[in-house]
PDB file of N, CA and C in Angstrom:
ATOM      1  N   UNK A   1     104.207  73.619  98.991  1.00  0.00           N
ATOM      2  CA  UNK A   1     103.466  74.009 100.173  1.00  0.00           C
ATOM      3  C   UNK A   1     102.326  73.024 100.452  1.00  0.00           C
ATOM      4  N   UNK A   2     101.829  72.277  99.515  1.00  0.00           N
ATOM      5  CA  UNK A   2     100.667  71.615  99.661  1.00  0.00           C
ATOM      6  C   UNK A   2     101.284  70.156 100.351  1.00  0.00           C
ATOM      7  N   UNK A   3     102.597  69.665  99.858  1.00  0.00           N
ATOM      8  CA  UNK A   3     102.932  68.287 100.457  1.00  0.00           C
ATOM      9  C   UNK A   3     103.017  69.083 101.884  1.00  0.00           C
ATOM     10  N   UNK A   4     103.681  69.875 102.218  1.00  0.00           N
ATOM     11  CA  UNK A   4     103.963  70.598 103.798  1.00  0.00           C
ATOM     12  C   UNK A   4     102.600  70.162 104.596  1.00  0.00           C
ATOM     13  N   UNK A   5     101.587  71.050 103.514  1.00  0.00           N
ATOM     14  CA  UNK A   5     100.547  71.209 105.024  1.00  0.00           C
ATOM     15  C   UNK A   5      99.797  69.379 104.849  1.00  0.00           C
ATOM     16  N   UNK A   6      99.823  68.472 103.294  1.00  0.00           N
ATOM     17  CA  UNK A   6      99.352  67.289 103.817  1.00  0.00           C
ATOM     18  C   UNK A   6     100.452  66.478 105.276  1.00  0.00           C
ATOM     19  N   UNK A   7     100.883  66.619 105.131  1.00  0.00           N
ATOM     20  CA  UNK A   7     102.553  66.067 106.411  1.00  0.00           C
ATOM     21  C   UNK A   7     102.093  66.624 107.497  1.00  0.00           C
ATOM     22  N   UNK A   8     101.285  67.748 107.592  1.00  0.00           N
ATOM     23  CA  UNK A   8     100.657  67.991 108.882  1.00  0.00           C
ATOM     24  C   UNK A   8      99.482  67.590 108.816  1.00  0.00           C
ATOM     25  N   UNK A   9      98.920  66.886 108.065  1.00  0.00           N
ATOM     26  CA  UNK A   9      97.651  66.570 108.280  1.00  0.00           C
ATOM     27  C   UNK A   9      98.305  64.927 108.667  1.00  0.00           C
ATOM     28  N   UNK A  10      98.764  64.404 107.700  1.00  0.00           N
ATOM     29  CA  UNK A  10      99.180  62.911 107.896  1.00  0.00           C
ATOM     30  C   UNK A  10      99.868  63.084 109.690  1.00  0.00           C
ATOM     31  N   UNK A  11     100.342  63.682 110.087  1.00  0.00           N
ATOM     32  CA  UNK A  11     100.672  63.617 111.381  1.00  0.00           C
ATOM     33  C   UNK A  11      99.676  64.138 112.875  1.00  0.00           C
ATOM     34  N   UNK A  12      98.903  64.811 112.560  1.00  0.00           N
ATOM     35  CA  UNK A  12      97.710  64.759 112.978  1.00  0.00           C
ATOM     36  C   UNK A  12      98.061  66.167 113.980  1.00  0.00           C
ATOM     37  N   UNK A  13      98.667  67.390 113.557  1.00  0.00           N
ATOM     38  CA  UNK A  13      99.352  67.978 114.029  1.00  0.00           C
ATOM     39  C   UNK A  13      98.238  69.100 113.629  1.00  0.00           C
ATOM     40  N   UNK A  14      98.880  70.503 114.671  1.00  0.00           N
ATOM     41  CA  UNK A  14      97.686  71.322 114.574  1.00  0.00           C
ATOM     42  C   UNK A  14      97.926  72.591 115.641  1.00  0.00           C
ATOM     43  N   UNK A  15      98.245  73.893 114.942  1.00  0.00           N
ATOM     44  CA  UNK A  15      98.901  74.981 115.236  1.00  0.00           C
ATOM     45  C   UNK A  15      98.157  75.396 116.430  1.00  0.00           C
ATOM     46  N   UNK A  16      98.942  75.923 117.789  1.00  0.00           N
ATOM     47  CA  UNK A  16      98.685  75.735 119.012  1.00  0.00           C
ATOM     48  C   UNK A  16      98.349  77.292 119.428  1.00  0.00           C
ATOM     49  N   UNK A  17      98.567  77.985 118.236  1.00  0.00           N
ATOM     50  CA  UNK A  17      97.674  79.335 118.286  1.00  0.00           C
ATOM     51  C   UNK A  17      98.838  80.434 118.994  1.00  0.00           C
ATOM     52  N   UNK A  18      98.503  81.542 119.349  1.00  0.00           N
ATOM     53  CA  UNK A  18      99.163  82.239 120.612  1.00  0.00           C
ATOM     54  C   UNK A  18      98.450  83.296 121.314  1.00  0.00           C
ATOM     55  N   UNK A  19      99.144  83.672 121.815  1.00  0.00           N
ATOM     56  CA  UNK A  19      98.848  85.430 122.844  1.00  0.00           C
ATOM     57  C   UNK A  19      99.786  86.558 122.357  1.00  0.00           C
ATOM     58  N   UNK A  20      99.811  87.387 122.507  1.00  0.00           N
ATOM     59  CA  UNK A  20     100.485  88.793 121.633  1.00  0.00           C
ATOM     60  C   UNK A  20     100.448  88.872 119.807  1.00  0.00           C
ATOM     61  N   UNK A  21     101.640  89.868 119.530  1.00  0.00           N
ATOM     62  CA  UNK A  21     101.440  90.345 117.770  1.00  0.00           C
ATOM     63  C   UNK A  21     101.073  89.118 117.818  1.00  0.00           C
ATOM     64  N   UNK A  22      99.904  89.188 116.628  1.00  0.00           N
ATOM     65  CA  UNK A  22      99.798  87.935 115.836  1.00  0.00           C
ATOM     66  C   UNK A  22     100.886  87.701 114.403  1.00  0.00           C
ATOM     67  N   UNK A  23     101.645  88.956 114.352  1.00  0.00           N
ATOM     68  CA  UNK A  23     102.781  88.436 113.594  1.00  0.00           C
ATOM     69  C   UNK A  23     104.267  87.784 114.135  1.00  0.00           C
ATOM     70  N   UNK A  24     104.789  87.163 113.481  1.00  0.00           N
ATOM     71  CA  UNK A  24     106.045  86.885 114.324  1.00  0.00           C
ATOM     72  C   UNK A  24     107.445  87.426 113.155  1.00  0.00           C
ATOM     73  N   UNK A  25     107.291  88.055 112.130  1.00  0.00           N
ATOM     74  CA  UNK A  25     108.124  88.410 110.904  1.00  0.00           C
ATOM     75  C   UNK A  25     107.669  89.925 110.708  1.00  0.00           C
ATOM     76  N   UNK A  26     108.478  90.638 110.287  1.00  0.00           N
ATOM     77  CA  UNK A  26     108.504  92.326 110.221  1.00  0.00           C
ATOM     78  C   UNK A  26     109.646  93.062 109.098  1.00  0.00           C
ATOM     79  N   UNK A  27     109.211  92.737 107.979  1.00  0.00           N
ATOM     80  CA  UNK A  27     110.578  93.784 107.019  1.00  0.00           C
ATOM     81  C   UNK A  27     109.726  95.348 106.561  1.00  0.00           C
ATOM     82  N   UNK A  28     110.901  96.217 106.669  1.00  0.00           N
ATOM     83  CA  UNK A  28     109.973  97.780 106.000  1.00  0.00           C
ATOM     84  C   UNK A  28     109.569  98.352 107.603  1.00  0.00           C
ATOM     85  N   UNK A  29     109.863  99.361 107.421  1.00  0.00           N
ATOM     86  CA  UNK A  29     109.166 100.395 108.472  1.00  0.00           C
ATOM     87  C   UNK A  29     108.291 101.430 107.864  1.00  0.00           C
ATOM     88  N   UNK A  30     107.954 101.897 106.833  1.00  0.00           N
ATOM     89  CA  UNK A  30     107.056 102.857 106.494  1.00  0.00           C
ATOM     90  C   UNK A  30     106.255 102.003 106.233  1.00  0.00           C
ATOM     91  N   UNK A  31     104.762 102.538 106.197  1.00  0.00           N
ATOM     92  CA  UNK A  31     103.533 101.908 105.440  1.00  0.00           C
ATOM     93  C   UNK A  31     104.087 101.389 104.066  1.00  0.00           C
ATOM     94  N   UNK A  32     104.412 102.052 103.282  1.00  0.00           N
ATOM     95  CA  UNK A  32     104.425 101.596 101.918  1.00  0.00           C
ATOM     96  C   UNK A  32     105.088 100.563 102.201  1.00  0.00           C
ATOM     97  N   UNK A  33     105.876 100.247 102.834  1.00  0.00           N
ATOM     98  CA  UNK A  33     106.885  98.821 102.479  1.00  0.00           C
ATOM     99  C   UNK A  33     106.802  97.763 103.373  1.00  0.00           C
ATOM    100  N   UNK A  34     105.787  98.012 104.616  1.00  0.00           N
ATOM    101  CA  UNK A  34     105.770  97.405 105.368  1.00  0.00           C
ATOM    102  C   UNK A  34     105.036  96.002 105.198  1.00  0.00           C
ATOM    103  N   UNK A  35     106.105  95.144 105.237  1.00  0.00           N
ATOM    104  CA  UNK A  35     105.444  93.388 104.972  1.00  0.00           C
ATOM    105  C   UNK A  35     105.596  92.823 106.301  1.00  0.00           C
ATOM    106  N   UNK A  36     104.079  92.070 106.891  1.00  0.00           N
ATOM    107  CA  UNK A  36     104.157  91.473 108.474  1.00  0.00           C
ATOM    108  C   UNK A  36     103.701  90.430 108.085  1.00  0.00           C
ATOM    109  N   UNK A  37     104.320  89.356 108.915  1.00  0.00           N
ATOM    110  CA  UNK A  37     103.719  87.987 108.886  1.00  0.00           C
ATOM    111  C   UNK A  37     104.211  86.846 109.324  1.00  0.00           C
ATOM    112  N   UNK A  38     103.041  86.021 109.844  1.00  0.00           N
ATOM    113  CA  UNK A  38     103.114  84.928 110.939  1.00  0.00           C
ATOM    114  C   UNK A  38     103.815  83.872 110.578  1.00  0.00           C
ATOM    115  N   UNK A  39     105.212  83.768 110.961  1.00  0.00           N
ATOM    116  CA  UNK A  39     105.865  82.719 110.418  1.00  0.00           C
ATOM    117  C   UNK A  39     106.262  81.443 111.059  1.00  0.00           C
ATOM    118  N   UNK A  40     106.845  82.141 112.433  1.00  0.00           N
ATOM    119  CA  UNK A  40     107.072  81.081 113.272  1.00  0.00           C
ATOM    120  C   UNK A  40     105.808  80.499 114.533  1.00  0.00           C
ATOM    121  N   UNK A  41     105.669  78.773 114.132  1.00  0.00           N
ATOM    122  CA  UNK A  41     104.415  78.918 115.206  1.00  0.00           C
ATOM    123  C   UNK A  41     105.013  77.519 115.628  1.00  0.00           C
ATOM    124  N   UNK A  42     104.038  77.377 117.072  1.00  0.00           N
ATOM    125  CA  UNK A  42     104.509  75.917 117.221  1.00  0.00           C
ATOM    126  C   UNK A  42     102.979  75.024 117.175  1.00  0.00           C
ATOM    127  N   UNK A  43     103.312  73.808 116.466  1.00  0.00           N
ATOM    128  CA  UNK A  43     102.539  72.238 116.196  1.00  0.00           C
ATOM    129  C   UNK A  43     102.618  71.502 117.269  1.00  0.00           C
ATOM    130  N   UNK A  44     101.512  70.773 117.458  1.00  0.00           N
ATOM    131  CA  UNK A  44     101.669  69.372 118.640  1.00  0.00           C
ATOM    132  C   UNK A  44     100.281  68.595 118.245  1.00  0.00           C
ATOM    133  N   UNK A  45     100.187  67.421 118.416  1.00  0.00           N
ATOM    134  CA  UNK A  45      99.557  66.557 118.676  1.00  0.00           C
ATOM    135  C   UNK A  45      97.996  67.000 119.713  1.00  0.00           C
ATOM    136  N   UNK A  46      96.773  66.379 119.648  1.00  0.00           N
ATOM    137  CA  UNK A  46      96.018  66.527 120.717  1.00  0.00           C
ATOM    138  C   UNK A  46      96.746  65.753 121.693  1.00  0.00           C
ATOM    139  N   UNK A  47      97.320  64.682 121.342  1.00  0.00           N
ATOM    140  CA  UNK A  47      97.966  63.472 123.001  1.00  0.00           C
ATOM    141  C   UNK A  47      98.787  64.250 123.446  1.00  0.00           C
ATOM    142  N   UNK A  48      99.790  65.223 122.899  1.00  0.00           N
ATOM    143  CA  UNK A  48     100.752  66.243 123.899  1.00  0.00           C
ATOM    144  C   UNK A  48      99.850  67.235 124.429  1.00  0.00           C
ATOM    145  N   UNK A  49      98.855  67.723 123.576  1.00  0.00           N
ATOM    146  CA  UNK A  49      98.299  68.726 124.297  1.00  0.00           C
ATOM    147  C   UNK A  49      97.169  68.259 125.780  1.00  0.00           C
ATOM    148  N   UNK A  50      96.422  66.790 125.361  1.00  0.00           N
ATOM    149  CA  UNK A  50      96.268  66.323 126.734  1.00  0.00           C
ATOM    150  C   UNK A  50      97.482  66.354 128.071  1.00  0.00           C
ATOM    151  N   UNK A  51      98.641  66.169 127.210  1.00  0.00           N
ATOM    152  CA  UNK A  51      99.536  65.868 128.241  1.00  0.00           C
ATOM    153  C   UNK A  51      99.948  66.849 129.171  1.00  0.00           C
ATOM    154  N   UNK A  52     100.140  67.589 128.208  1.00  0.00           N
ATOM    155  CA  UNK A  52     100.536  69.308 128.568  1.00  0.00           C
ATOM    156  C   UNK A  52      99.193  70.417 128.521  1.00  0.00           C
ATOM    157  N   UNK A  53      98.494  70.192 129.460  1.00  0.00           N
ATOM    158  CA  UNK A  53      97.058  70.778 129.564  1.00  0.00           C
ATOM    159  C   UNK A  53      96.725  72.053 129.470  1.00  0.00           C
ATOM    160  N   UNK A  54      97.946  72.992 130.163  1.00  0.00           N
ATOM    161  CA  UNK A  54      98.394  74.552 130.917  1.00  0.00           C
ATOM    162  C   UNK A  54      98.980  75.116 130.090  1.00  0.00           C
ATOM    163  N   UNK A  55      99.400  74.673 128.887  1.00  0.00           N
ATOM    164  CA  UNK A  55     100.482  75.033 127.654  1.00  0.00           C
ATOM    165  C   UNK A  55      99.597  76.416 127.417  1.00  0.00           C
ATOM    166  N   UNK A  56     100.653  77.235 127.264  1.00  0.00           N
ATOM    167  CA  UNK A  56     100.359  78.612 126.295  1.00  0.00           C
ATOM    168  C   UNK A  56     101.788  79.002 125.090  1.00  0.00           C
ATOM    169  N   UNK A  57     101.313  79.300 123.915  1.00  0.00           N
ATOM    170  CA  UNK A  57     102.615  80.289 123.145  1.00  0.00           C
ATOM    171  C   UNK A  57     102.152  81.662 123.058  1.00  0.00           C
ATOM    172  N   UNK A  58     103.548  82.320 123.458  1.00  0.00           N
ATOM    173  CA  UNK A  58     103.679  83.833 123.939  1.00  0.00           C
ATOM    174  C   UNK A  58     104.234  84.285 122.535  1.00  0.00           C
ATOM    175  N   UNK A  59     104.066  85.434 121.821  1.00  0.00           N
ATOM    176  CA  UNK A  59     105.090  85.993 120.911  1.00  0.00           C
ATOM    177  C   UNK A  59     105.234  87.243 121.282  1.00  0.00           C
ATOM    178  N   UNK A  60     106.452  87.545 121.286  1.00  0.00           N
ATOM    179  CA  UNK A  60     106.853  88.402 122.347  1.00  0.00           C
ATOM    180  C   UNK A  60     107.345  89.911 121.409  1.00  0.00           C
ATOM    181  N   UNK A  61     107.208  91.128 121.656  1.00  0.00           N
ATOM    182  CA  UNK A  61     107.488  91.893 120.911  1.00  0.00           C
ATOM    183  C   UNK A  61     108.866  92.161 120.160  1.00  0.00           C
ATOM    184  N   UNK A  62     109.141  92.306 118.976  1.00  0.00           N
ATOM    185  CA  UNK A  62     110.576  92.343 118.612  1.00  0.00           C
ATOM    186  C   UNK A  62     111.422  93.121 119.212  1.00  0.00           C
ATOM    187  N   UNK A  63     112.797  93.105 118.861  1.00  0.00           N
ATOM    188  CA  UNK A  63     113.883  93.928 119.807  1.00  0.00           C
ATOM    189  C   UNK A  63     114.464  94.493 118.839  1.00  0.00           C
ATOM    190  N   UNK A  64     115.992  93.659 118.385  1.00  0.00           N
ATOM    191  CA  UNK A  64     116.823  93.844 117.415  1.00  0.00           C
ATOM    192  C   UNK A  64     116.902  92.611 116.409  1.00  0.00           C
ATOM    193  N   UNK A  65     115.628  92.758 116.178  1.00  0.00           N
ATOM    194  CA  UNK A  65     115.795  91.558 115.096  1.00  0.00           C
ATOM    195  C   UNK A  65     114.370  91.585 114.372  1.00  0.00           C
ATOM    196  N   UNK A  66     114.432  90.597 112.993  1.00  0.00           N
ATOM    197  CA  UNK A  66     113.087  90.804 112.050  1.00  0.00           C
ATOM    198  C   UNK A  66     111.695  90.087 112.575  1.00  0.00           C
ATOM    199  N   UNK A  67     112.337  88.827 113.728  1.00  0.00           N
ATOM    200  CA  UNK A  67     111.466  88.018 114.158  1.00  0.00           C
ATOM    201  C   UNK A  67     111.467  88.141 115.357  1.00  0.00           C
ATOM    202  N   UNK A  68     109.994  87.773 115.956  1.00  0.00           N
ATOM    203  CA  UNK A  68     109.950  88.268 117.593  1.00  0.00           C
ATOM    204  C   UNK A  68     110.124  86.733 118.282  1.00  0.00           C
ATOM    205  N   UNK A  69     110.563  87.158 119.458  1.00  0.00           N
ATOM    206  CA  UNK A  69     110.507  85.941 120.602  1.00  0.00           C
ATOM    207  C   UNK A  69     109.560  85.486 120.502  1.00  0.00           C
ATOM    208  N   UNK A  70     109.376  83.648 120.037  1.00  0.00           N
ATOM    209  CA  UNK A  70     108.275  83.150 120.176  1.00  0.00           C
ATOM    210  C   UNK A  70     108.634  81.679 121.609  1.00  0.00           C
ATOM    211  N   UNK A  71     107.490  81.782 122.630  1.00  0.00           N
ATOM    212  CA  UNK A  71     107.813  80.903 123.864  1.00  0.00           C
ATOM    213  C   UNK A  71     106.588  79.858 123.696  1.00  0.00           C
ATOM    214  N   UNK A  72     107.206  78.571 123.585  1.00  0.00           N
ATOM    215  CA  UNK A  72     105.728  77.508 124.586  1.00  0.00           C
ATOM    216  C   UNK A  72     106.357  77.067 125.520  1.00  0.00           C
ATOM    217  N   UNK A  73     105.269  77.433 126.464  1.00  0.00           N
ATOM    218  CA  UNK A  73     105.333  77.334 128.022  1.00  0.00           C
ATOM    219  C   UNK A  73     104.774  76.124 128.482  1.00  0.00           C
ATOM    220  N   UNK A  74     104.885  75.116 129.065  1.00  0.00           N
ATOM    221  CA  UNK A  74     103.838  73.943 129.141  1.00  0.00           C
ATOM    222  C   UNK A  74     103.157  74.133 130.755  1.00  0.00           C
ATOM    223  N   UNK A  75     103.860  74.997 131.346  1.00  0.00           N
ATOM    224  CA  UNK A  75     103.109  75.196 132.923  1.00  0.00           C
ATOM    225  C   UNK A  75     102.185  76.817 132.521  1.00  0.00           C
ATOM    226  N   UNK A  76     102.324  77.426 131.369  1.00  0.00           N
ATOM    227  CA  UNK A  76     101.545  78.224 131.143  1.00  0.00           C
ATOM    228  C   UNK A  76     101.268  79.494 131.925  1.00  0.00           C
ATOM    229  N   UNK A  77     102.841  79.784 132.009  1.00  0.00           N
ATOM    230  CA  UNK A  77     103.090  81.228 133.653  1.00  0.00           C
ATOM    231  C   UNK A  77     103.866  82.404 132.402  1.00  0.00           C
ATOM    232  N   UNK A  78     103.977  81.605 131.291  1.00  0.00           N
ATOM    233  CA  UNK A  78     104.939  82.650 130.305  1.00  0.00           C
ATOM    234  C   UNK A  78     103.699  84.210 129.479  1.00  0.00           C
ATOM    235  N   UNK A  79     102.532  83.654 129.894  1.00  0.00           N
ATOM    236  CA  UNK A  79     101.522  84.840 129.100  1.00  0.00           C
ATOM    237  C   UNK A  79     101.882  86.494 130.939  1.00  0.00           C
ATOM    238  N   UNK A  80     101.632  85.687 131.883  1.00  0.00           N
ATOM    239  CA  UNK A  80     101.982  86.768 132.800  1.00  0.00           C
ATOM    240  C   UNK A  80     103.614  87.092 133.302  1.00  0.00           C
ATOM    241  N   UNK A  81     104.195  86.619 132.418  1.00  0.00           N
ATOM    242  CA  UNK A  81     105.708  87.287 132.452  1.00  0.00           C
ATOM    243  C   UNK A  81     105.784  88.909 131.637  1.00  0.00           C
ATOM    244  N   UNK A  82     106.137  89.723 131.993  1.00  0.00           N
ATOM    245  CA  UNK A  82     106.418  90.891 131.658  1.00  0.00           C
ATOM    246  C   UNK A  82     108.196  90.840 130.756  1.00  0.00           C
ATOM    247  N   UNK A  83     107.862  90.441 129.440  1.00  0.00           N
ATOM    248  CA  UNK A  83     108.759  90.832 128.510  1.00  0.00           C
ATOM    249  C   UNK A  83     109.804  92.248 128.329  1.00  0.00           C
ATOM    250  N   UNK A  84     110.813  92.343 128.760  1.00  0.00           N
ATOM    251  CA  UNK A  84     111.656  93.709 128.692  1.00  0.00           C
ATOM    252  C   UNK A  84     112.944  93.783 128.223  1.00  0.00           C
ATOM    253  N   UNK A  85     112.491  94.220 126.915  1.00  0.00           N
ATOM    254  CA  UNK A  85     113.569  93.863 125.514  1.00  0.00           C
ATOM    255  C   UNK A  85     114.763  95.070 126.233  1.00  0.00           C
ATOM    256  N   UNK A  86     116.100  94.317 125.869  1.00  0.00           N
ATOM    257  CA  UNK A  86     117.137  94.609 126.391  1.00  0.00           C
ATOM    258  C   UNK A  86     117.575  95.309 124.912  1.00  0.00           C
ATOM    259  N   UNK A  87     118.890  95.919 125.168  1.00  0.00           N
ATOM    260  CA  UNK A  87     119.575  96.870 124.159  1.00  0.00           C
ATOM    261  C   UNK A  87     120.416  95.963 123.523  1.00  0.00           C
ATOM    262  N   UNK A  88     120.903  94.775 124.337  1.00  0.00           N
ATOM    263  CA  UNK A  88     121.635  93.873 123.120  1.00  0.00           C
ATOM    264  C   UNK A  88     121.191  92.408 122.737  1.00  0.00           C
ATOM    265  N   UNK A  89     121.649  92.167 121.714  1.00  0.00           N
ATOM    266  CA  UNK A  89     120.818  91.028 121.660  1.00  0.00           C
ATOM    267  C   UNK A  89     121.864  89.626 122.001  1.00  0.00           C
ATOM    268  N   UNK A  90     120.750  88.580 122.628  1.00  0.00           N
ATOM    269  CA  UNK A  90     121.163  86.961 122.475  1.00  0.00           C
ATOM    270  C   UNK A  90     122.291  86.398 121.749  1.00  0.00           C
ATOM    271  N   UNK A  91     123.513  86.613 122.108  1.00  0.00           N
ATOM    272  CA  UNK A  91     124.466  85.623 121.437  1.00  0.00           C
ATOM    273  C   UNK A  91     124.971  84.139 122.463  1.00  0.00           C
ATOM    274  N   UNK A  92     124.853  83.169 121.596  1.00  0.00           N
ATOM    275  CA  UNK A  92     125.019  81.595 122.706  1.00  0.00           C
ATOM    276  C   UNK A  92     126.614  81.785 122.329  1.00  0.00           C
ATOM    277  N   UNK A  93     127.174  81.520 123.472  1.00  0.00           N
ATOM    278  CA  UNK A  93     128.337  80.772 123.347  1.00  0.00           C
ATOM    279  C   UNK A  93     128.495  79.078 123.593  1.00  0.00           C
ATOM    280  N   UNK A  94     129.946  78.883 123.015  1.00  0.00           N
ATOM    281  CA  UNK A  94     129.449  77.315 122.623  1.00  0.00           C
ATOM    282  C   UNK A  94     130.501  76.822 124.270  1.00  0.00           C
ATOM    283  N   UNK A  95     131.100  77.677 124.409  1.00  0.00           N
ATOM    284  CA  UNK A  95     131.770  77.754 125.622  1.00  0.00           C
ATOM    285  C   UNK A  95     130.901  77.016 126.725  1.00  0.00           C
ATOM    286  N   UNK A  96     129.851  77.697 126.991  1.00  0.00           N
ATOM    287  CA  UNK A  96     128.686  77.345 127.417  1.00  0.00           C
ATOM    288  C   UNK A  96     128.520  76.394 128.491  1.00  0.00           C
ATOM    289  N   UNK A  97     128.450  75.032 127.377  1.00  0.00           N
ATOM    290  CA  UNK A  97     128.016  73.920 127.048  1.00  0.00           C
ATOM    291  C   UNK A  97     129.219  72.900 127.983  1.00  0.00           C
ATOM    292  N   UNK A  98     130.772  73.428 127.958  1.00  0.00           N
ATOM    293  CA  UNK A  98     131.309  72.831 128.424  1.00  0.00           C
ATOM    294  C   UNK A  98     131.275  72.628 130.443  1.00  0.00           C
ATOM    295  N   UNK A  99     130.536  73.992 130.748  1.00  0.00           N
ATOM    296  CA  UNK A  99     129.925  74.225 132.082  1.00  0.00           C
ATOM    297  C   UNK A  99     129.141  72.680 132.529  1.00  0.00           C
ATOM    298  N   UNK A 100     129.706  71.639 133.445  1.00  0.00           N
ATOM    299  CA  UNK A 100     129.184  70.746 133.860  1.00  0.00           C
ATOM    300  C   UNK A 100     127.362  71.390 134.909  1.00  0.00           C
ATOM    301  N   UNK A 101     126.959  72.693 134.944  1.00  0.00           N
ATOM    302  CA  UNK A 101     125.773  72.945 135.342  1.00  0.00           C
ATOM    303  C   UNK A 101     124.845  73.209 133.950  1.00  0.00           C
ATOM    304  N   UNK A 102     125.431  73.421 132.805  1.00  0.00           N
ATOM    305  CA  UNK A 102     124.714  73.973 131.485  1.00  0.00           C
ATOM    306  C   UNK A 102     123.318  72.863 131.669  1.00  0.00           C
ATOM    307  N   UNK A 103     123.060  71.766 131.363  1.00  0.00           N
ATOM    308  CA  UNK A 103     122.402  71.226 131.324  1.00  0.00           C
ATOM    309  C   UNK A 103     120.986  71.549 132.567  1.00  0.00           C
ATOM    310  N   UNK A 104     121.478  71.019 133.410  1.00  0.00           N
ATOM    311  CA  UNK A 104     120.645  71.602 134.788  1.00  0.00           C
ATOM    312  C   UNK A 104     119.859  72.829 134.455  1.00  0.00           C
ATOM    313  N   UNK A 105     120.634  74.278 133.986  1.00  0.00           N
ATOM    314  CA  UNK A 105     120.302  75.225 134.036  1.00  0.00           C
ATOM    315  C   UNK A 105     119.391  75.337 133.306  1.00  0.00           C
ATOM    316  N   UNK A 106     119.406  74.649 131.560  1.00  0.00           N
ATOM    317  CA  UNK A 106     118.837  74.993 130.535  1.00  0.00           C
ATOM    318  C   UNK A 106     117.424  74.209 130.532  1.00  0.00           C
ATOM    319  N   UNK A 107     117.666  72.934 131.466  1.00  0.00           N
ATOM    320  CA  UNK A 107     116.297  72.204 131.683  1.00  0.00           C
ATOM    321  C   UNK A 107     115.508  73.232 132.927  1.00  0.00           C
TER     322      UNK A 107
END
């Protein structure tokens, strides 16, 4: 863990914080067993964050899963989006990809 966080220091990198749970990890539902914690975050540079001025990360409440939606937004419109966890969850197909609009869409 210590080479990890020097590699973020040698890179000059530096956790971009968020808005909502401050956890992004959830095992156990009773008190007694309940373990929370911030796992997934996103890093950048001060020169990206000059670049990207408006940037916000959203973590979004969990659904069907241990980890919640985590978003960086670089136009910074994702904190006033209204999150509304659906009954099933996210599966990608690879099908997808062969769609000559996939690209377009996903940018």
């Amino acid at each position: 863990m210590n080479d990890f966080r020097l590699a973020i220091d040698d890179c000059g990198l530096m956790d971009l914080g968020h808005d909502g749970d401050p956890f992004t990890w959830q095992r156990g539902r009773s008190t007694e067993n309940l373990i929370r914690e911030r796992l997934d975050r996103f890093m950048a540079t001060m020169t990206w964050c000059n670049i990207y001025h408006d940037w916000c990360v959203v973590h979004f409440p969990r659904t069907n899963s241990d980890h919640s939606l985590i978003v960086l937004d670089t136009d910074g419109i994702s904190s006033r989006i209204q999150f509304k966890p659906r009954r099933c969850s996210f599966k990608f197909e690879p099908m997808w990809v062969t769609n000559p609009e996939c690209e377009i869409i996903v940018h």
